[in-house]
PDB file of N, CA and C in Angstrom:
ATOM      1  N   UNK A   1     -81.095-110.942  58.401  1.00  0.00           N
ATOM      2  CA  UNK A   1     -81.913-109.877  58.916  1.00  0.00           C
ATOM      3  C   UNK A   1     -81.705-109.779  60.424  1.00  0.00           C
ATOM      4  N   UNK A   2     -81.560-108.212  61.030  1.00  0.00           N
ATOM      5  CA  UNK A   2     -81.578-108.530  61.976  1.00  0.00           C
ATOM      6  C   UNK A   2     -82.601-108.636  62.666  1.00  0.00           C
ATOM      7  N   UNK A   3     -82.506-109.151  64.167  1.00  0.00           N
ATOM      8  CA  UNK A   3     -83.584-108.998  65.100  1.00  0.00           C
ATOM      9  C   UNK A   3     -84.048-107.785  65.692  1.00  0.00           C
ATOM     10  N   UNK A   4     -85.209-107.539  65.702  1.00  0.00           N
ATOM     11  CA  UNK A   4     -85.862-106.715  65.887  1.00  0.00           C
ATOM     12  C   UNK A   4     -85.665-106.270  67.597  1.00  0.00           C
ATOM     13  N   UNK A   5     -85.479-105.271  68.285  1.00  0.00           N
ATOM     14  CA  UNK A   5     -85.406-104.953  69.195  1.00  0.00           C
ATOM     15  C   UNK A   5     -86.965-105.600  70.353  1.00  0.00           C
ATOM     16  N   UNK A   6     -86.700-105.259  71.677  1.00  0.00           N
ATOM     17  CA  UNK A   6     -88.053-106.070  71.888  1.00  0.00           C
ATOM     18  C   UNK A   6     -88.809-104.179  72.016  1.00  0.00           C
ATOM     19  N   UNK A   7     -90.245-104.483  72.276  1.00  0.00           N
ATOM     20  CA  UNK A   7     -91.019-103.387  72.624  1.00  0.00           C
ATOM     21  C   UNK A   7     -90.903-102.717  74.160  1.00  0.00           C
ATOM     22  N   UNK A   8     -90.866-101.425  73.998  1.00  0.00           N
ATOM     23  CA  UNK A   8     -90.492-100.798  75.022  1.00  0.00           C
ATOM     24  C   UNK A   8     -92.176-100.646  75.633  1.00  0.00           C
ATOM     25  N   UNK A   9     -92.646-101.331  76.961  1.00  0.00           N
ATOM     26  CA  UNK A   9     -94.142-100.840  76.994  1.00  0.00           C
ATOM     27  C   UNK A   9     -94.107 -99.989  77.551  1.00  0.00           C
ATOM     28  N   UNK A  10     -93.278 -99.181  78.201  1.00  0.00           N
ATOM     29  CA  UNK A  10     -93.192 -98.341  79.002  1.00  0.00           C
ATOM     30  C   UNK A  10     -92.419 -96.622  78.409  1.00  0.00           C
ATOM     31  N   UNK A  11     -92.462 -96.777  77.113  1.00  0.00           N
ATOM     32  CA  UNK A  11     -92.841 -95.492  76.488  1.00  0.00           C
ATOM     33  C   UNK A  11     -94.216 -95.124  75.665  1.00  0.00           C
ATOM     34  N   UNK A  12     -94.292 -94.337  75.952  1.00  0.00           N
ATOM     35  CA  UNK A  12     -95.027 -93.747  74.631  1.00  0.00           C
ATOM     36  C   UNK A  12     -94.970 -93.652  73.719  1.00  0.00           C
ATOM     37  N   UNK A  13     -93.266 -93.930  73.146  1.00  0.00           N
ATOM     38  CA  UNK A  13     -92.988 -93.833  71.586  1.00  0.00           C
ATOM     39  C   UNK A  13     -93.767 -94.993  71.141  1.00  0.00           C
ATOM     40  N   UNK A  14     -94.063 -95.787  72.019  1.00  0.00           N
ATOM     41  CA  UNK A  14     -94.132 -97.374  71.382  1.00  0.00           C
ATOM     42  C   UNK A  14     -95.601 -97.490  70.452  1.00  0.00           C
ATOM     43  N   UNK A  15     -96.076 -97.744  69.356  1.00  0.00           N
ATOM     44  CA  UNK A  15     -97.227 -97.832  68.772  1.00  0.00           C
ATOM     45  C   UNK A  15     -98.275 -99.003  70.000  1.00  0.00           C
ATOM     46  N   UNK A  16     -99.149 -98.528  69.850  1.00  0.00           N
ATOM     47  CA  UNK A  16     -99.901 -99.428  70.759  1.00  0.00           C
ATOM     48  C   UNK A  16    -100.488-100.841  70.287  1.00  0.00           C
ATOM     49  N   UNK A  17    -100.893-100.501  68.663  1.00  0.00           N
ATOM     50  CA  UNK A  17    -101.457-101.431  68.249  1.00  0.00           C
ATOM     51  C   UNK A  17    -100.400-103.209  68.396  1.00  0.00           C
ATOM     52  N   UNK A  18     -99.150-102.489  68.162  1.00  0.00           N
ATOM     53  CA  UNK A  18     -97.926-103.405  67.953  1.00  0.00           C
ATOM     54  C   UNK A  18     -97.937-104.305  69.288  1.00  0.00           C
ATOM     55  N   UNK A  19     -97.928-103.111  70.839  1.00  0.00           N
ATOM     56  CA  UNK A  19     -97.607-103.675  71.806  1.00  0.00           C
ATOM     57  C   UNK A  19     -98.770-104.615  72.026  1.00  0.00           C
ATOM     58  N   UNK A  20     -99.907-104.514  71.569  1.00  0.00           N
ATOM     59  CA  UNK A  20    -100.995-104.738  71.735  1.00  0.00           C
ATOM     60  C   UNK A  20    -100.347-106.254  71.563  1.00  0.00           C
ATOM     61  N   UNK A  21    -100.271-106.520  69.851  1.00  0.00           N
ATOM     62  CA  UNK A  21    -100.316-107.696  69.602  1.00  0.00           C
ATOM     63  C   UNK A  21     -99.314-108.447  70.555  1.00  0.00           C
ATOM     64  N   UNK A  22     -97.981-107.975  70.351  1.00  0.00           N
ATOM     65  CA  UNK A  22     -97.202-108.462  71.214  1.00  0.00           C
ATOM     66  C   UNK A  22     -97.264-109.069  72.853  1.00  0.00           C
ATOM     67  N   UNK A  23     -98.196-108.086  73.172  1.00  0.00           N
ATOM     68  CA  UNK A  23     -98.822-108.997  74.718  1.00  0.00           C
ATOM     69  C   UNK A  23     -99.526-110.326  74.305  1.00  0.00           C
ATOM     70  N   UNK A  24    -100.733-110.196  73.563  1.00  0.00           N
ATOM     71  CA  UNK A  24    -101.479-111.358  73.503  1.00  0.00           C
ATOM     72  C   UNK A  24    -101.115-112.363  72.459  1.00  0.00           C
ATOM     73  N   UNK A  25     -99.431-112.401  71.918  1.00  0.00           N
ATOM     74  CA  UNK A  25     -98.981-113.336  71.771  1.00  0.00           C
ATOM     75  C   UNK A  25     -97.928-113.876  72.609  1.00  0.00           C
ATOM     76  N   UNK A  26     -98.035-113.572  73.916  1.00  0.00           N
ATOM     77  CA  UNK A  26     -97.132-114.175  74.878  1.00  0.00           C
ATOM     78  C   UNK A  26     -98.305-115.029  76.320  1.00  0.00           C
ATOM     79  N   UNK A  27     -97.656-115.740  76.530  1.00  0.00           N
ATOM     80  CA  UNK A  27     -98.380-116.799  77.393  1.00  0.00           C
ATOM     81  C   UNK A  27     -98.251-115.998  79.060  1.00  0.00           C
ATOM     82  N   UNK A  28     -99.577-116.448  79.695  1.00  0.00           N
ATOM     83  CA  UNK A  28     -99.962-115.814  80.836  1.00  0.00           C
ATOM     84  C   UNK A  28     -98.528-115.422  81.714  1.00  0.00           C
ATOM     85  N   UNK A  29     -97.553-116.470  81.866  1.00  0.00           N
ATOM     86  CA  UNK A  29     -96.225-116.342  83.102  1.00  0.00           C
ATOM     87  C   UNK A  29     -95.441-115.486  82.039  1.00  0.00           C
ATOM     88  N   UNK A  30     -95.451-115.653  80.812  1.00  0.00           N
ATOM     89  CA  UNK A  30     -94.524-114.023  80.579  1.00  0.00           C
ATOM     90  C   UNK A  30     -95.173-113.077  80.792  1.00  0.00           C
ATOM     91  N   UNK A  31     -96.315-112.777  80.596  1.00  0.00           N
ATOM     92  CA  UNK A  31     -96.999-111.208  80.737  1.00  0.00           C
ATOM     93  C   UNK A  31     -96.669-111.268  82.501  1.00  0.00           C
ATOM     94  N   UNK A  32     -96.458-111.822  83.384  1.00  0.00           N
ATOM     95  CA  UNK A  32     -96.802-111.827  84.404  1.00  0.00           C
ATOM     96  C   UNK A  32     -95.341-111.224  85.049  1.00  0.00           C
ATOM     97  N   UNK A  33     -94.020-111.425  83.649  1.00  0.00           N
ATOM     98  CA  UNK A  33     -92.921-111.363  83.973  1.00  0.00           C
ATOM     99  C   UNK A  33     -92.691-109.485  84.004  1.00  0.00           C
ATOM    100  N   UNK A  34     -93.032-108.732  83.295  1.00  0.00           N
ATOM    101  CA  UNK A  34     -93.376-107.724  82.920  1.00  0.00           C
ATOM    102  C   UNK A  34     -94.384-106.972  83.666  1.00  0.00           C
ATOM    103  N   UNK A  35     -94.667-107.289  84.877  1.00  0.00           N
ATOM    104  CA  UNK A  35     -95.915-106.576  85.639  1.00  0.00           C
ATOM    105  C   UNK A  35     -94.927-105.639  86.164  1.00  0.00           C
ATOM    106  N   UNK A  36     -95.461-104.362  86.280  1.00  0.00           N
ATOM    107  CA  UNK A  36     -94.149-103.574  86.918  1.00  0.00           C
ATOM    108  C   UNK A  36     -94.350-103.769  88.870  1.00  0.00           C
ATOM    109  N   UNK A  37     -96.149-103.619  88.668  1.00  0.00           N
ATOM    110  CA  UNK A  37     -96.755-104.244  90.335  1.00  0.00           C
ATOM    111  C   UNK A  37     -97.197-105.641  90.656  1.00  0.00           C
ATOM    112  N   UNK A  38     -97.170-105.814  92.166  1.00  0.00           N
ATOM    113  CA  UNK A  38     -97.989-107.099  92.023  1.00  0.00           C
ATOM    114  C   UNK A  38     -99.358-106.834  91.726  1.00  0.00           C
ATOM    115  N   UNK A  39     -99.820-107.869  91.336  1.00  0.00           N
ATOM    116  CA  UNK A  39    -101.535-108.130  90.643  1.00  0.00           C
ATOM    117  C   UNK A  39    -102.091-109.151  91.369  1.00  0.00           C
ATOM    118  N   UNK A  40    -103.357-108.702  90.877  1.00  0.00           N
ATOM    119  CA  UNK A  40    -104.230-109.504  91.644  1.00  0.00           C
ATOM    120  C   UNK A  40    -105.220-110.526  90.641  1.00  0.00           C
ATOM    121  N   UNK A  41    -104.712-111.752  90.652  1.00  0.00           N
ATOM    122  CA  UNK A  41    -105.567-112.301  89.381  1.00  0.00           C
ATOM    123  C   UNK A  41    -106.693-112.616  89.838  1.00  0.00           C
ATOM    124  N   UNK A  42    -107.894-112.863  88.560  1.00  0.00           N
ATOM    125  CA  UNK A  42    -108.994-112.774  88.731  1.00  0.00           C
ATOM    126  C   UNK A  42    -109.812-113.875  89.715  1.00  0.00           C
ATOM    127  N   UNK A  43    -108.850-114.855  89.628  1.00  0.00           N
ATOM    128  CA  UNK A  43    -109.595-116.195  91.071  1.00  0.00           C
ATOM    129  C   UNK A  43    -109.451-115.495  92.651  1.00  0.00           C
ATOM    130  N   UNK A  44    -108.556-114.593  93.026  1.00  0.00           N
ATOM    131  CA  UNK A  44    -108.681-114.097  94.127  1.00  0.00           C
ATOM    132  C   UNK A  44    -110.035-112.785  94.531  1.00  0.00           C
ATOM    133  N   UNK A  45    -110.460-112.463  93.409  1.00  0.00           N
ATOM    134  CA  UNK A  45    -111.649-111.664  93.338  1.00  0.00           C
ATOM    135  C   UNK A  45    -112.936-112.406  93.479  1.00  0.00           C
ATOM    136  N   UNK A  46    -113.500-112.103  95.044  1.00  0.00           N
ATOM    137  CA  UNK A  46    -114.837-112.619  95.358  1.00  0.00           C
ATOM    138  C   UNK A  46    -115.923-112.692  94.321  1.00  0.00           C
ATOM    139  N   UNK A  47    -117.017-113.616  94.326  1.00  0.00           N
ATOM    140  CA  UNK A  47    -117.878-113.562  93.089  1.00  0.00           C
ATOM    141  C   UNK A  47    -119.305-112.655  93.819  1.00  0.00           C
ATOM    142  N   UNK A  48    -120.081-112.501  93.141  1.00  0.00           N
ATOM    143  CA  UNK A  48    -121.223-112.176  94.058  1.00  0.00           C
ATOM    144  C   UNK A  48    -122.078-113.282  95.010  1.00  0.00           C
ATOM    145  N   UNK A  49    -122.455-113.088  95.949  1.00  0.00           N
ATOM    146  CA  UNK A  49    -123.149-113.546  96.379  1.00  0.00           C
ATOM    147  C   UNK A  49    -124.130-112.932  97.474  1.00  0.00           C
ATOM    148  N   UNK A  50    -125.148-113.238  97.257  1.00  0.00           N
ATOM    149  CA  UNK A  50    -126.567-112.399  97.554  1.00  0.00           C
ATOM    150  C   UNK A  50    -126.532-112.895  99.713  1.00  0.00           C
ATOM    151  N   UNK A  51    -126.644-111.671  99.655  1.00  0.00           N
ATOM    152  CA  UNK A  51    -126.290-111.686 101.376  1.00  0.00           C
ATOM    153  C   UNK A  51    -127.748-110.800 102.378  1.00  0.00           C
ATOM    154  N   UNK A  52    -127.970-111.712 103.382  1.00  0.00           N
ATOM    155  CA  UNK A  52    -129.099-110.862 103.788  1.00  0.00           C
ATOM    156  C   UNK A  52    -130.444-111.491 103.424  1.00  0.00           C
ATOM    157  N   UNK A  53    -131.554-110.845 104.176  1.00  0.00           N
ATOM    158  CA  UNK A  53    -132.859-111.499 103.550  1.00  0.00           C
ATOM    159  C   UNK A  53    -133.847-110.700 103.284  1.00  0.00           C
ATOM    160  N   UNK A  54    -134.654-110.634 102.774  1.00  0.00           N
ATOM    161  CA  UNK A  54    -135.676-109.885 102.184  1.00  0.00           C
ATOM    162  C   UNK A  54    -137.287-110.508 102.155  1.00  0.00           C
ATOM    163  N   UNK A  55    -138.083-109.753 102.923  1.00  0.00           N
ATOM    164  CA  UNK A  55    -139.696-109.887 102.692  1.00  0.00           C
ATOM    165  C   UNK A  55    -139.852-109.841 101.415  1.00  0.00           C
ATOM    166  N   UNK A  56    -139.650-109.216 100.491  1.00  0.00           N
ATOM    167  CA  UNK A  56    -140.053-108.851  99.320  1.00  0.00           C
ATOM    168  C   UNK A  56    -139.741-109.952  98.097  1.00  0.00           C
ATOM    169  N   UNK A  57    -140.878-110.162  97.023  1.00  0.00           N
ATOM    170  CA  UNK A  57    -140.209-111.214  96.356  1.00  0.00           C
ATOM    171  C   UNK A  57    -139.402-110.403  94.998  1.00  0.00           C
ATOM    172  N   UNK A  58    -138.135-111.174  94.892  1.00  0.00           N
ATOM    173  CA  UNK A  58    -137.559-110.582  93.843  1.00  0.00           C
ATOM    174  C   UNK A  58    -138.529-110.605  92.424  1.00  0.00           C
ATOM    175  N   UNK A  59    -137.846-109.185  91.481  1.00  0.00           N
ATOM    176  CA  UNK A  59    -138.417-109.535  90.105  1.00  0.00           C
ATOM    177  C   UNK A  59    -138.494-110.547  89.237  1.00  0.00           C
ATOM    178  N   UNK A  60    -136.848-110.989  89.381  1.00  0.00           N
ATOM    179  CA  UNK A  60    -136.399-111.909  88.752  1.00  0.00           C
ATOM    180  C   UNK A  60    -135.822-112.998  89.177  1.00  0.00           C
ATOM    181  N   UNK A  61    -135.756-114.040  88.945  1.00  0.00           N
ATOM    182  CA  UNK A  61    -135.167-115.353  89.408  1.00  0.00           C
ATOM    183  C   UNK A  61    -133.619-115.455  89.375  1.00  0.00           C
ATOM    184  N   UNK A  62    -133.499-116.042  90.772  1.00  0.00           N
ATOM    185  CA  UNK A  62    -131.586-116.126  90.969  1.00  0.00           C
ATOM    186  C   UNK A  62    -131.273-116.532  89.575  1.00  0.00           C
ATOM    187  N   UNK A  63    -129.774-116.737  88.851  1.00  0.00           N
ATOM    188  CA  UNK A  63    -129.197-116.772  87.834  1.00  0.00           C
ATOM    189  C   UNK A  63    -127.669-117.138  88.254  1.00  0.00           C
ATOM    190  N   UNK A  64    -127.530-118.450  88.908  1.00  0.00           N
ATOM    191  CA  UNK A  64    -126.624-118.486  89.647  1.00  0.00           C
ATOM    192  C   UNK A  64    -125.240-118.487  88.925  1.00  0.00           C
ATOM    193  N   UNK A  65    -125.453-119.020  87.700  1.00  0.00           N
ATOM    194  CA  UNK A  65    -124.421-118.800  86.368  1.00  0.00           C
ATOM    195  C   UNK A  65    -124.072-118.182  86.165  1.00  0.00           C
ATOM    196  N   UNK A  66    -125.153-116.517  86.224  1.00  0.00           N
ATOM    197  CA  UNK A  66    -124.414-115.264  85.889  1.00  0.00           C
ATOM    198  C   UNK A  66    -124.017-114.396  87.617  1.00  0.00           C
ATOM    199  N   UNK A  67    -124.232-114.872  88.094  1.00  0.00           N
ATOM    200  CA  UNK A  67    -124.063-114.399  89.430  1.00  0.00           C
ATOM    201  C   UNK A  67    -122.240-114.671  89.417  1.00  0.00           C
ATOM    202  N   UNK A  68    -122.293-116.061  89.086  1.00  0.00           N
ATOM    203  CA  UNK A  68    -120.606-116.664  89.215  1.00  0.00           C
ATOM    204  C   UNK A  68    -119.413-115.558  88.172  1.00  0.00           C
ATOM    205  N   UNK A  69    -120.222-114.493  87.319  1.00  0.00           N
ATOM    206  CA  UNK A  69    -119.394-113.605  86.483  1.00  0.00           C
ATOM    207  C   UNK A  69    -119.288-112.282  86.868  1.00  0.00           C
ATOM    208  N   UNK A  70    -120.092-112.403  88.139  1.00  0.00           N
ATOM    209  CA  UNK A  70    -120.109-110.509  88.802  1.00  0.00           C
ATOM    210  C   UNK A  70    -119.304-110.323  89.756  1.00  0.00           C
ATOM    211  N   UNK A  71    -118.519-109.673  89.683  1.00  0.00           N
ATOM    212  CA  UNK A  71    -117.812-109.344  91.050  1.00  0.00           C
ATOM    213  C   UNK A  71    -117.675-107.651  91.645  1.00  0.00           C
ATOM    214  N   UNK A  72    -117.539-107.397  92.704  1.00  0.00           N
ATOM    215  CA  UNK A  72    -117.876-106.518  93.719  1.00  0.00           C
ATOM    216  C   UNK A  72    -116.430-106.173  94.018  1.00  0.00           C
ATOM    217  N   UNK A  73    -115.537-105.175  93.801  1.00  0.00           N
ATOM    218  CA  UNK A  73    -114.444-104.847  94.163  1.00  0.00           C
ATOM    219  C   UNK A  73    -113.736-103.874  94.635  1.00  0.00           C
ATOM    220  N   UNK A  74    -113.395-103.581  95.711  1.00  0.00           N
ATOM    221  CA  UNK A  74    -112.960-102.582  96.649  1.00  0.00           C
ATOM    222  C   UNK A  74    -111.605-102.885  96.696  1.00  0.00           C
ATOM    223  N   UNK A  75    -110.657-101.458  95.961  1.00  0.00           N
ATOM    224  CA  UNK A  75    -109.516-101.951  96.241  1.00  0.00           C
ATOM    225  C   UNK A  75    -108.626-100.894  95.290  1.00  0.00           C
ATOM    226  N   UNK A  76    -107.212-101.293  94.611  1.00  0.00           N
ATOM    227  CA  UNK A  76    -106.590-100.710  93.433  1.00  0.00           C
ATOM    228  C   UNK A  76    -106.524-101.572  92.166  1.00  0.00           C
ATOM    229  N   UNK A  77    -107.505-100.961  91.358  1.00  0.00           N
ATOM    230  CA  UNK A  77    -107.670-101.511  90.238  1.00  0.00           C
ATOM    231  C   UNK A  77    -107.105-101.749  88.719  1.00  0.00           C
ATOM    232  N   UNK A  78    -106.114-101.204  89.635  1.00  0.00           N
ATOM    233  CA  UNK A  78    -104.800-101.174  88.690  1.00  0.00           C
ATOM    234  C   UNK A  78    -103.890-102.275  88.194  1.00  0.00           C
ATOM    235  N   UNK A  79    -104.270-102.975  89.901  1.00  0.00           N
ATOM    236  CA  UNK A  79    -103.373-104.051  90.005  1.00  0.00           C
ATOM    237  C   UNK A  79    -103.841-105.641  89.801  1.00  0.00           C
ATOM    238  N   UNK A  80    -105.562-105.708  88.988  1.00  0.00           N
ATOM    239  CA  UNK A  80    -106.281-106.366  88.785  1.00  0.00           C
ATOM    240  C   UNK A  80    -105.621-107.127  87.473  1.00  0.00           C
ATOM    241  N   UNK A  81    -105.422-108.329  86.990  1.00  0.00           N
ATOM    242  CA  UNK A  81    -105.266-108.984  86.132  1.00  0.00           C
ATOM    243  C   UNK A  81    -106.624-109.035  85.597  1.00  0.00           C
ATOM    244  N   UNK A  82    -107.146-108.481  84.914  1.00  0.00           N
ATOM    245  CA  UNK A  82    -108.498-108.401  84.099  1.00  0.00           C
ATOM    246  C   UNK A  82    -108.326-107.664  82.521  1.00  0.00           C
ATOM    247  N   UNK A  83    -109.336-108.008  81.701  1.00  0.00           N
ATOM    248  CA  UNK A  83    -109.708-107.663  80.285  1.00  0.00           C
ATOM    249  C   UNK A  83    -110.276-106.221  80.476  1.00  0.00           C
ATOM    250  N   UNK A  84    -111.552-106.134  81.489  1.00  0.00           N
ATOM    251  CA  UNK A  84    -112.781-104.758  81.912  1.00  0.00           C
ATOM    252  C   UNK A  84    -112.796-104.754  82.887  1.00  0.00           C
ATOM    253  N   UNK A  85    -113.238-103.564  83.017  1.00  0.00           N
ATOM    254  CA  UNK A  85    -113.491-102.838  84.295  1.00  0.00           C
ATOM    255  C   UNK A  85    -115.100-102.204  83.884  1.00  0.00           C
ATOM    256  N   UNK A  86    -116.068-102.206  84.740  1.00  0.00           N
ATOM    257  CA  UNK A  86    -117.337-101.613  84.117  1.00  0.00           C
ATOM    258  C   UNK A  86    -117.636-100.625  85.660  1.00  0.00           C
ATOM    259  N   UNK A  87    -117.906 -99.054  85.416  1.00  0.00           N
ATOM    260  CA  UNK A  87    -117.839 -98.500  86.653  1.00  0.00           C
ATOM    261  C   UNK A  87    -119.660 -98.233  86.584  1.00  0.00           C
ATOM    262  N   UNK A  88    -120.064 -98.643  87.371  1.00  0.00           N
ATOM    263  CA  UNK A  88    -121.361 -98.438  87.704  1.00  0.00           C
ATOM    264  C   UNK A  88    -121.996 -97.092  88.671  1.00  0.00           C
ATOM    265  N   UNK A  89    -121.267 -96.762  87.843  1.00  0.00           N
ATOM    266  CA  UNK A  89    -121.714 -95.344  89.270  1.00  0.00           C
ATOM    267  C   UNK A  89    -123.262 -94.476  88.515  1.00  0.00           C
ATOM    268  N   UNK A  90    -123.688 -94.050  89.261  1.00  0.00           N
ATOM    269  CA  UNK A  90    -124.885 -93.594  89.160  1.00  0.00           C
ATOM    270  C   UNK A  90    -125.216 -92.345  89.265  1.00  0.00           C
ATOM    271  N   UNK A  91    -125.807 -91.365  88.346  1.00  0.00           N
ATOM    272  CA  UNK A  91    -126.164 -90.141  88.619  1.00  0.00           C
ATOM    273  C   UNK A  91    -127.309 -89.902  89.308  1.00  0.00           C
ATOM    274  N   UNK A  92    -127.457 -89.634  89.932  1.00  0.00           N
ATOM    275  CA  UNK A  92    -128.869 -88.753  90.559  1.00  0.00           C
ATOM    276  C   UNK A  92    -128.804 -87.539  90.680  1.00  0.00           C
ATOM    277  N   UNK A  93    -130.023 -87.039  89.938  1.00  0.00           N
ATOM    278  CA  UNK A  93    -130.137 -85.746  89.232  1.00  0.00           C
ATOM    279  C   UNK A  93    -130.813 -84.829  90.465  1.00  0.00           C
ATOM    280  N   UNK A  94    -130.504 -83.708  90.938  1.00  0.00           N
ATOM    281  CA  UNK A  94    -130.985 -83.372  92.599  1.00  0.00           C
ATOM    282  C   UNK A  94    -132.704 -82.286  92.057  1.00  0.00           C
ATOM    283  N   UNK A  95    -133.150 -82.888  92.841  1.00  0.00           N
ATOM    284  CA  UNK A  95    -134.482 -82.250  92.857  1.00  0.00           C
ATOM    285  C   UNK A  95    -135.097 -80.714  94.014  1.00  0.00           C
ATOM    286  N   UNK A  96    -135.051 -79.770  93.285  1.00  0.00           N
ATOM    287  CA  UNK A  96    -135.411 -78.919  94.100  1.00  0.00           C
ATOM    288  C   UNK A  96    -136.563 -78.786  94.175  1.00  0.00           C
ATOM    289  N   UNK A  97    -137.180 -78.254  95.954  1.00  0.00           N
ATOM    290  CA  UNK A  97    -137.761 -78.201  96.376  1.00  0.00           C
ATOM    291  C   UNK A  97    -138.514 -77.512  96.483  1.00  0.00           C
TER     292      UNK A  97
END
């Protein structure tokens, strides 16, 4: 039998589900071989940390565990070695006067 050609990721012909698998059966330094940009892996991304002081007492109690999973990022997010991206943007609905 022959061998199967490798996956082209960089068409569209390519089924996704396939390429899919095919990434997450290759180990971190091959996917890394295949970056077309440099990236930015996720240890170089600052964590949160609560800056500043406040009169006011918070609602809720620090959570320093989950604090260590939030990060704050200004930048091209393209070039992020990450699983998600969660965009927090906010509507505010305008109130006339």
């Amino acid at each position: 039998m022959a061998a199967r050609p490798p996956l082209n990721f960089d068409s569209d012909k390519s089924d996704w589900k396939e390429a899919k698998n095919e990434l997450l059966s290759m180990s971190l330094e091959e996917r890394r071989k295949i970056y077309k940009t440099d990236y930015i892996s996720l240890d170089q991304v600052p964590v949160w940390k609560h800056s500043g002081t406040t009169s006011a007492k918070p609602f809720y109690n620090v959570n320093d565990e989950l604090n260590q999973k939030i990060s704050l990022f200004r930048g091209d997010i393209t070039k992020l070695e990450i699983d998600a991206i969660v965009n927090a943007a906010v509507f505010i609905e305008p109130v006339l006067l």
